[in-house]
Every structure is written in structure tokens, then in C-alpha cells.
N, C-alpha and C. Protein backbone atom coordinates (compact mmCIF):
# COMPACT_ATOMS: atom_id res chain seq x y z
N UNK A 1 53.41 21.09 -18.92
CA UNK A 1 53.57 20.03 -17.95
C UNK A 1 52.99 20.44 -16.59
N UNK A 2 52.93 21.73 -15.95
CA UNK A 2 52.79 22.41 -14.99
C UNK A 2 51.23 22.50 -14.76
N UNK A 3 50.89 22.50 -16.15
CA UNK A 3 49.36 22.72 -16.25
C UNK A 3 48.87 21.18 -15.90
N UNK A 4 49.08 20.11 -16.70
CA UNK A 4 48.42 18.99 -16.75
C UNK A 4 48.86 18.73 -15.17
N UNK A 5 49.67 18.66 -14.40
CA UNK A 5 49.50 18.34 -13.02
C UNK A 5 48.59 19.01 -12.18
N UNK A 6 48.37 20.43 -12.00
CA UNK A 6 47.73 21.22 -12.28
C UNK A 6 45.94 20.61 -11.78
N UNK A 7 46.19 20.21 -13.31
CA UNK A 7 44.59 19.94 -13.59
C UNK A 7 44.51 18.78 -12.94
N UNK A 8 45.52 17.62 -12.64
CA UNK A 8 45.25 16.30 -12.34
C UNK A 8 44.97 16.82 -10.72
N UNK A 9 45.87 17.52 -10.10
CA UNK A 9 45.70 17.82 -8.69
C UNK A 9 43.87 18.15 -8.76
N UNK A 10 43.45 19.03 -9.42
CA UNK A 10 42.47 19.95 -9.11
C UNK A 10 41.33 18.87 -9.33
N UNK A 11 41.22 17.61 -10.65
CA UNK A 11 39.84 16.48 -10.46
C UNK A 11 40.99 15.62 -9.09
N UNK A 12 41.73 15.70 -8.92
CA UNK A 12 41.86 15.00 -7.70
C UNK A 12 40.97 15.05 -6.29
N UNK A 13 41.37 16.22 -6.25
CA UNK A 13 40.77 16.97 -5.30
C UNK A 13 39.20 16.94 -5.36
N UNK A 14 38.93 17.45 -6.52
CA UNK A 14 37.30 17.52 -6.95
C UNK A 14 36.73 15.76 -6.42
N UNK A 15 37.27 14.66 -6.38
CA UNK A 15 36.98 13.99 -6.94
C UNK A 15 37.12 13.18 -4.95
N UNK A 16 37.86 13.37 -4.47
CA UNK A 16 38.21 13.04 -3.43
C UNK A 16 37.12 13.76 -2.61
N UNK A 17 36.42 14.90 -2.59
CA UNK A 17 35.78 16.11 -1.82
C UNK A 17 34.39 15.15 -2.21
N UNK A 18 33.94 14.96 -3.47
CA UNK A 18 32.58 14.54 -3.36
C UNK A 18 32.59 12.85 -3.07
N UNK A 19 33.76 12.20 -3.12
CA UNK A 19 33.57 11.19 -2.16
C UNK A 19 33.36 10.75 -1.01
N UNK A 20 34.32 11.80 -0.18
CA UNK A 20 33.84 11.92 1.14
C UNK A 20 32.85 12.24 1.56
N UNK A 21 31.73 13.27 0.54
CA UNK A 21 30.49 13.74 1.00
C UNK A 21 29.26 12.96 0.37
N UNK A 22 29.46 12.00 0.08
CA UNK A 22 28.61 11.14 -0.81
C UNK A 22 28.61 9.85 0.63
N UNK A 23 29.63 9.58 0.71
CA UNK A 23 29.73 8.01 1.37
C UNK A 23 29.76 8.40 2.79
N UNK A 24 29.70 9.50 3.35
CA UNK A 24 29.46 9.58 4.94
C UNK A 24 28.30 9.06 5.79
N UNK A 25 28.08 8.54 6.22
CA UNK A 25 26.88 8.13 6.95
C UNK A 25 26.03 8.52 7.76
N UNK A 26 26.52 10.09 7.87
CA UNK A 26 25.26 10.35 8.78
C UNK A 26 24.94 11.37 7.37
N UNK A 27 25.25 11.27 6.69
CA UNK A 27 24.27 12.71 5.52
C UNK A 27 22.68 12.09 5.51
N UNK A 28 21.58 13.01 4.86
CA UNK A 28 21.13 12.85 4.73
C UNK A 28 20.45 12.14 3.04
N UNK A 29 19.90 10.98 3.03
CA UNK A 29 19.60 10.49 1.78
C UNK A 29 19.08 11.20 0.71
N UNK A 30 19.16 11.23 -0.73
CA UNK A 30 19.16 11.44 -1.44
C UNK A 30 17.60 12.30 -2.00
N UNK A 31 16.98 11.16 -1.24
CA UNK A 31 15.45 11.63 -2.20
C UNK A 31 15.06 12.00 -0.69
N UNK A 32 15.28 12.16 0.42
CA UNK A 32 14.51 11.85 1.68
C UNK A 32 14.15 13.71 2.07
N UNK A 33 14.72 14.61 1.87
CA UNK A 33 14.56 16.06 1.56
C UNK A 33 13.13 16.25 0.14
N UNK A 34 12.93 15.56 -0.34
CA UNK A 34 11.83 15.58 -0.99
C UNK A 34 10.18 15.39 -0.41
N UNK A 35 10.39 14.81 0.59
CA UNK A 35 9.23 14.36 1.23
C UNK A 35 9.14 15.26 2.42
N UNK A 36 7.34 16.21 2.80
CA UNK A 36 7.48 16.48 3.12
C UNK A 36 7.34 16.26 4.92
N UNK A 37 6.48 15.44 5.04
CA UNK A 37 6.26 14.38 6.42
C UNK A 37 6.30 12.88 5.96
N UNK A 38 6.93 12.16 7.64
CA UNK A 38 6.79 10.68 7.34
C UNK A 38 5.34 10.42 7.52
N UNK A 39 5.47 8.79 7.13
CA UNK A 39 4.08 7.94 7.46
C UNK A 39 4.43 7.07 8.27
N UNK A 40 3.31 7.82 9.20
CA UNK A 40 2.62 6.73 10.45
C UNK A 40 3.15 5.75 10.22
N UNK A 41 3.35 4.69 11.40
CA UNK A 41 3.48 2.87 11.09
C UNK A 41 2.83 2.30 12.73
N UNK A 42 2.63 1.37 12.94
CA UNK A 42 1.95 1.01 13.91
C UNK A 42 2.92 0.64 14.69
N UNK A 43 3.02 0.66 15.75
CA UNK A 43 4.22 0.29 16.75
C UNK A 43 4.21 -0.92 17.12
N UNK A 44 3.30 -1.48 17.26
CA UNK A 44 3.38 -3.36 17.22
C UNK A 44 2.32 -3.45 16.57
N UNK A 45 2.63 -4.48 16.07
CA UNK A 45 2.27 -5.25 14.70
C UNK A 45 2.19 -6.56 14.96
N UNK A 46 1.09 -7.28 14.98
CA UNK A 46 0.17 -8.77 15.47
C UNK A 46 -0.28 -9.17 14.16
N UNK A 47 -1.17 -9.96 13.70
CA UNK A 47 -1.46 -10.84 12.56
C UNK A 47 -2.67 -9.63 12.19
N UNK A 48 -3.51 -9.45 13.32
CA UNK A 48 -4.37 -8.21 12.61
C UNK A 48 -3.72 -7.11 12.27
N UNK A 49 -3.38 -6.00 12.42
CA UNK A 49 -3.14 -4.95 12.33
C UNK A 49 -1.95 -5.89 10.87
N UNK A 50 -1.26 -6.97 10.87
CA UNK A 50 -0.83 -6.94 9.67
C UNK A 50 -1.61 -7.22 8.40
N UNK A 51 -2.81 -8.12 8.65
CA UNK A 51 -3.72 -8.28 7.33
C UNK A 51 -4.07 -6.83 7.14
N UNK A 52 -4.50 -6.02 7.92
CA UNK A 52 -5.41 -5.24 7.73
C UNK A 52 -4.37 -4.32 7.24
N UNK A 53 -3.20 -4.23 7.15
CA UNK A 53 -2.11 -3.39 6.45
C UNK A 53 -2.15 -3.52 5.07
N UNK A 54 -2.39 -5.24 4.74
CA UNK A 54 -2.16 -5.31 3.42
C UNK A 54 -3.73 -5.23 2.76
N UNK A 55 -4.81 -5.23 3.13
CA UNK A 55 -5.83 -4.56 2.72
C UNK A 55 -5.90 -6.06 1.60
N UNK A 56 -6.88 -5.35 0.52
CA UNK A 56 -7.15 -6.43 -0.65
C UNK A 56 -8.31 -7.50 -0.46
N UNK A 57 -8.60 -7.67 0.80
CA UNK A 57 -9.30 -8.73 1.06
C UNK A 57 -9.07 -9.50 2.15
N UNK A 58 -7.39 -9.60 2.39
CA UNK A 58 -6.74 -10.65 3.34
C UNK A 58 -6.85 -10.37 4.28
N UNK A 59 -7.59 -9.52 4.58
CA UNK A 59 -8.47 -9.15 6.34
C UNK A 59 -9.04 -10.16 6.99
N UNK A 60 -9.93 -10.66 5.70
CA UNK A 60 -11.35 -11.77 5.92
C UNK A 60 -10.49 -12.92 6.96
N UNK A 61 -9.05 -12.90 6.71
CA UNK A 61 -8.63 -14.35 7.27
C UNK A 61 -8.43 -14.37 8.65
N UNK A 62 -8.46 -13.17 9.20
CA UNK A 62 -7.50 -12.73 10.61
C UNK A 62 -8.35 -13.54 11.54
N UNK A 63 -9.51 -13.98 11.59
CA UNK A 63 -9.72 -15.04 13.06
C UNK A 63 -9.23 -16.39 12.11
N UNK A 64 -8.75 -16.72 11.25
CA UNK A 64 -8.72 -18.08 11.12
C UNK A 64 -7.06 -18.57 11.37
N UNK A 65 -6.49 -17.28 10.67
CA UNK A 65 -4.69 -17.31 11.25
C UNK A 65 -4.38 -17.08 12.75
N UNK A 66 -5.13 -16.19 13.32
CA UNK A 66 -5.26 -15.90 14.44
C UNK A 66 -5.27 -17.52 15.53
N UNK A 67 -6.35 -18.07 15.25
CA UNK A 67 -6.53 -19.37 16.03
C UNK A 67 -5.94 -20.57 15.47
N UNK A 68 -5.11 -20.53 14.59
CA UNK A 68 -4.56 -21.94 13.55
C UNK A 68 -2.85 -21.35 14.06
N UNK A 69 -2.38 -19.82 13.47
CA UNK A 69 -0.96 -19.72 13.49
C UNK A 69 -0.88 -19.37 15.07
N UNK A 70 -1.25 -18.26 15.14
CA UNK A 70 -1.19 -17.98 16.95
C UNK A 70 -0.49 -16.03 17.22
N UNK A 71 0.93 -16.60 16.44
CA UNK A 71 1.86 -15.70 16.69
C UNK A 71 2.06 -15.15 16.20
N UNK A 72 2.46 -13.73 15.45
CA UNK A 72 2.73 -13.02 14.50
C UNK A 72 4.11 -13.56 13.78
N UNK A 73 5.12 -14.13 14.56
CA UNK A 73 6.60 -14.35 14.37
C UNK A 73 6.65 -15.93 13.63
N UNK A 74 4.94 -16.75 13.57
CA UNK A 74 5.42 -17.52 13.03
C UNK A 74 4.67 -17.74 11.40
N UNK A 75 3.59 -16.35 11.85
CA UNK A 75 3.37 -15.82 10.33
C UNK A 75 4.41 -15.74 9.29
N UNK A 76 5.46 -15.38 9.61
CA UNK A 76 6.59 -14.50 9.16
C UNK A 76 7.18 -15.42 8.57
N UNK A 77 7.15 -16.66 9.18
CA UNK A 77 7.74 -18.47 8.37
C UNK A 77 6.94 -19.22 8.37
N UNK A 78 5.83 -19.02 8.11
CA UNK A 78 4.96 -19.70 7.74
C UNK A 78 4.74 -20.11 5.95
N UNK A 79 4.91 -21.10 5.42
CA UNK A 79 5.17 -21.62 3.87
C UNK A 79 3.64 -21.69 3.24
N UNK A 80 3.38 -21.77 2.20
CA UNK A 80 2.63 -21.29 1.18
C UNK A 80 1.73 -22.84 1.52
N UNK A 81 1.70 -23.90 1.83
CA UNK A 81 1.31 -25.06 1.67
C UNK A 81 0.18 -25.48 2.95
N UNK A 82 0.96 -24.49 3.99
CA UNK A 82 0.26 -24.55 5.47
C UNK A 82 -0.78 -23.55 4.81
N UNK A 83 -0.99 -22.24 4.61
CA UNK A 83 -1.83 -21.62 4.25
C UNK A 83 -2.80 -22.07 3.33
N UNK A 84 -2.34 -23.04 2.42
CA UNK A 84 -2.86 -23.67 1.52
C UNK A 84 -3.89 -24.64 2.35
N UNK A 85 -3.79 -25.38 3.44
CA UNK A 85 -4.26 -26.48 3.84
C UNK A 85 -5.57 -25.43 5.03
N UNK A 86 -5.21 -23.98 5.24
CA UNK A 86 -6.10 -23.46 5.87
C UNK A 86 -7.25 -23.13 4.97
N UNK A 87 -7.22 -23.43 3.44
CA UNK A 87 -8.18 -22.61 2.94
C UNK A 87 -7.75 -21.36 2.73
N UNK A 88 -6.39 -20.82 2.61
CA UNK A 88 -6.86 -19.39 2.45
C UNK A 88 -6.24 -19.51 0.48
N UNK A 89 -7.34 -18.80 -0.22
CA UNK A 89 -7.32 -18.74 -1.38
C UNK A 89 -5.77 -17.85 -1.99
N UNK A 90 -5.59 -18.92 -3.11
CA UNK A 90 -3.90 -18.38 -3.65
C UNK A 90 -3.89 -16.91 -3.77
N UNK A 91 -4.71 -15.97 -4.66
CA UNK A 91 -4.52 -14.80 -4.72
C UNK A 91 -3.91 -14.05 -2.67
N UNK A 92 -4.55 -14.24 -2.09
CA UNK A 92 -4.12 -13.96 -1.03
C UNK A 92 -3.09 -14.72 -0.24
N UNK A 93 -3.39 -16.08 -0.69
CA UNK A 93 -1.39 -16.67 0.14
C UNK A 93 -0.60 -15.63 -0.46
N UNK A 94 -0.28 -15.20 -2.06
CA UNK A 94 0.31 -14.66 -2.31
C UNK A 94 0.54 -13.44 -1.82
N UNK A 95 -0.05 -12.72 -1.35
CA UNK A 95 -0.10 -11.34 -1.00
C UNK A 95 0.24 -11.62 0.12
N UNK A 96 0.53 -12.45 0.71
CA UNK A 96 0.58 -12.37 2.73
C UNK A 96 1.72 -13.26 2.45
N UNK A 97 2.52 -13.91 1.12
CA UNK A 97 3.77 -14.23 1.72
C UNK A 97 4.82 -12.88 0.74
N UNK A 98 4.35 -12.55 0.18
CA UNK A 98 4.80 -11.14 -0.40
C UNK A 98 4.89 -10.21 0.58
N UNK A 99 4.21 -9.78 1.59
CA UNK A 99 4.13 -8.81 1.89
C UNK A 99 5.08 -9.28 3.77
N UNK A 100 5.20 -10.41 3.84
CA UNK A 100 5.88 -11.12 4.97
C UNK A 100 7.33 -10.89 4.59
N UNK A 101 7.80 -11.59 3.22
CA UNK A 101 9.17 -11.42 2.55
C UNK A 101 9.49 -9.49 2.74
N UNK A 102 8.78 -8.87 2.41
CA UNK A 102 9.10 -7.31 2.38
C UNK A 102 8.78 -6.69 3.92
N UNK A 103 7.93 -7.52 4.67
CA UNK A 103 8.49 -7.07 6.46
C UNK A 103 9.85 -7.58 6.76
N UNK A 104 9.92 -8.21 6.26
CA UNK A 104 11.43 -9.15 6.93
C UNK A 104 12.32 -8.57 6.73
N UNK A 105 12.52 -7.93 5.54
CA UNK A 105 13.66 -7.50 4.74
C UNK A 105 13.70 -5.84 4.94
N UNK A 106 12.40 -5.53 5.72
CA UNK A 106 12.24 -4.07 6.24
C UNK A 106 11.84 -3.27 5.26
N UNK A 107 11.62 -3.28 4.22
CA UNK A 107 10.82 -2.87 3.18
C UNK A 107 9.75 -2.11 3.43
N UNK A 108 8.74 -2.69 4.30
CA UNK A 108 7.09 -2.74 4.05
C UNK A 108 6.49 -2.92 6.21
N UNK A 109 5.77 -1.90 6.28
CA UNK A 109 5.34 -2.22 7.15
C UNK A 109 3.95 -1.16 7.24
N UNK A 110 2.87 -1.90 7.98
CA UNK A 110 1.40 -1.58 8.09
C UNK A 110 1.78 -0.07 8.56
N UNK A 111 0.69 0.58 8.06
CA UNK A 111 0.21 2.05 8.70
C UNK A 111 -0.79 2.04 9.58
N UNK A 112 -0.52 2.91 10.61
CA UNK A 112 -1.10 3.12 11.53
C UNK A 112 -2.47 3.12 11.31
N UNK A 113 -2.55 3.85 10.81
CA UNK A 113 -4.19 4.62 9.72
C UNK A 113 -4.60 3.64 8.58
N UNK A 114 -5.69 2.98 8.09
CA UNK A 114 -5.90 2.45 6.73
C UNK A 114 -6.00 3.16 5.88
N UNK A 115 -5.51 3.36 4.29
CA UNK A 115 -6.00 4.16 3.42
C UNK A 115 -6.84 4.11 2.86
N UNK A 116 -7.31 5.16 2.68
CA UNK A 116 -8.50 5.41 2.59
C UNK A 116 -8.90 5.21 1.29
N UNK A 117 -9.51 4.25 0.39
CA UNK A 117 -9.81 4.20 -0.94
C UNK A 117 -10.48 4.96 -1.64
């Protein structure tokens, strides 16, 4: 009987110790000790420096969003139908409202640097 409490104390304990060190908030993340430098990101971010983040092609558009949308912030809610009515071809609406949904959500943001293909 002495034992099984014993043991219940001891995964208690075990069990309580790596909770606290799991769910603290300032530890450091999981995979983030794996990497050995961050990547660059551009410190403001305008409609160019964002096409030219997502590369692919959707560069070609930056004077036409530029003088039609204006603002970077209304890129960001800008719907698939307005882009549609600019001419800019579906393969790339898609990629520029993909890649808008994953700025928003903090996901995804342009590098400083282009990569280099």
C-alpha cells in the first residue's frame, strides 16, 4: 500500500514538474533551438516589396495595383472579383489572396533579400 502511494506521489510529481515546464511562456519553442539564424523580413511592407515577396510572376502587377488599389492595407481586403475586373490573371489572384490571408494571420511575410533561384 506504501509503495503504490509511493509511486502515485512520484508520476505526480513527475507529471506536475513537466507541466509547469512545458506551458511557461517565456521558454523557449520547441523546434526554434534548431535553427541556426533568423530570416531577414522587410520592415515596411507596401504593395511592392509585397508582390515582389511572393515572387512567381505577381511582380508584373505592382504599377497596376499600385495606381487602381493605392494602399497596402486595402490590398489586405481586397476580394478576388476586384482583382478579377483589374485583369490580373487567376493563377496570380490566387497567390496574392493566399499569401494576404497568411500576412494577416502572421504566418508569412516578404524577405528583405529575394531568393535567389
Amino acid at each position: 500500500m506504501a509503495m503504490a502511494m509511493a509511486m502515485a506521489m512520484a508520476w505526480r510529481q513527475i507529471l506536475f514538474i513537466n507541466k509547469n515546464t512545458i506551458s511557461t511562456p517565456y521558454s523557449t519553442p520547441p523546434f526554434a533551438r534548431f535553427f541556426s539564424k533568423s530570416i531577414p523580413y522587410e520592415v515596411k511592407v507596401g504593395i511592392p516589396e509585397f508582390l515582389n515577396g511572393i515572387g512567381k510572376g505577381v511582380e508584373t502587377h505592382v504599377a497596376k495595383l499600385e495606381s487602381e488599389i493605392g494602399d497596402f492595407h486595402k490590398l489586405l481586403v481586397t476580394r478576388t472579383l476586384k482583382l478579377k475586373k483589374l485583369g490580373v490573371p487567376c493563377k496570380h489572384r490566387k497567390l496574392i489572396l493566399k499569401y494576404t490571408h497568411k500576412y494577416q494571420l502572421g504566418l508569412w511575410r516578404p524577405r528583405a533579400q529575394p531568393v535567389k533561384p
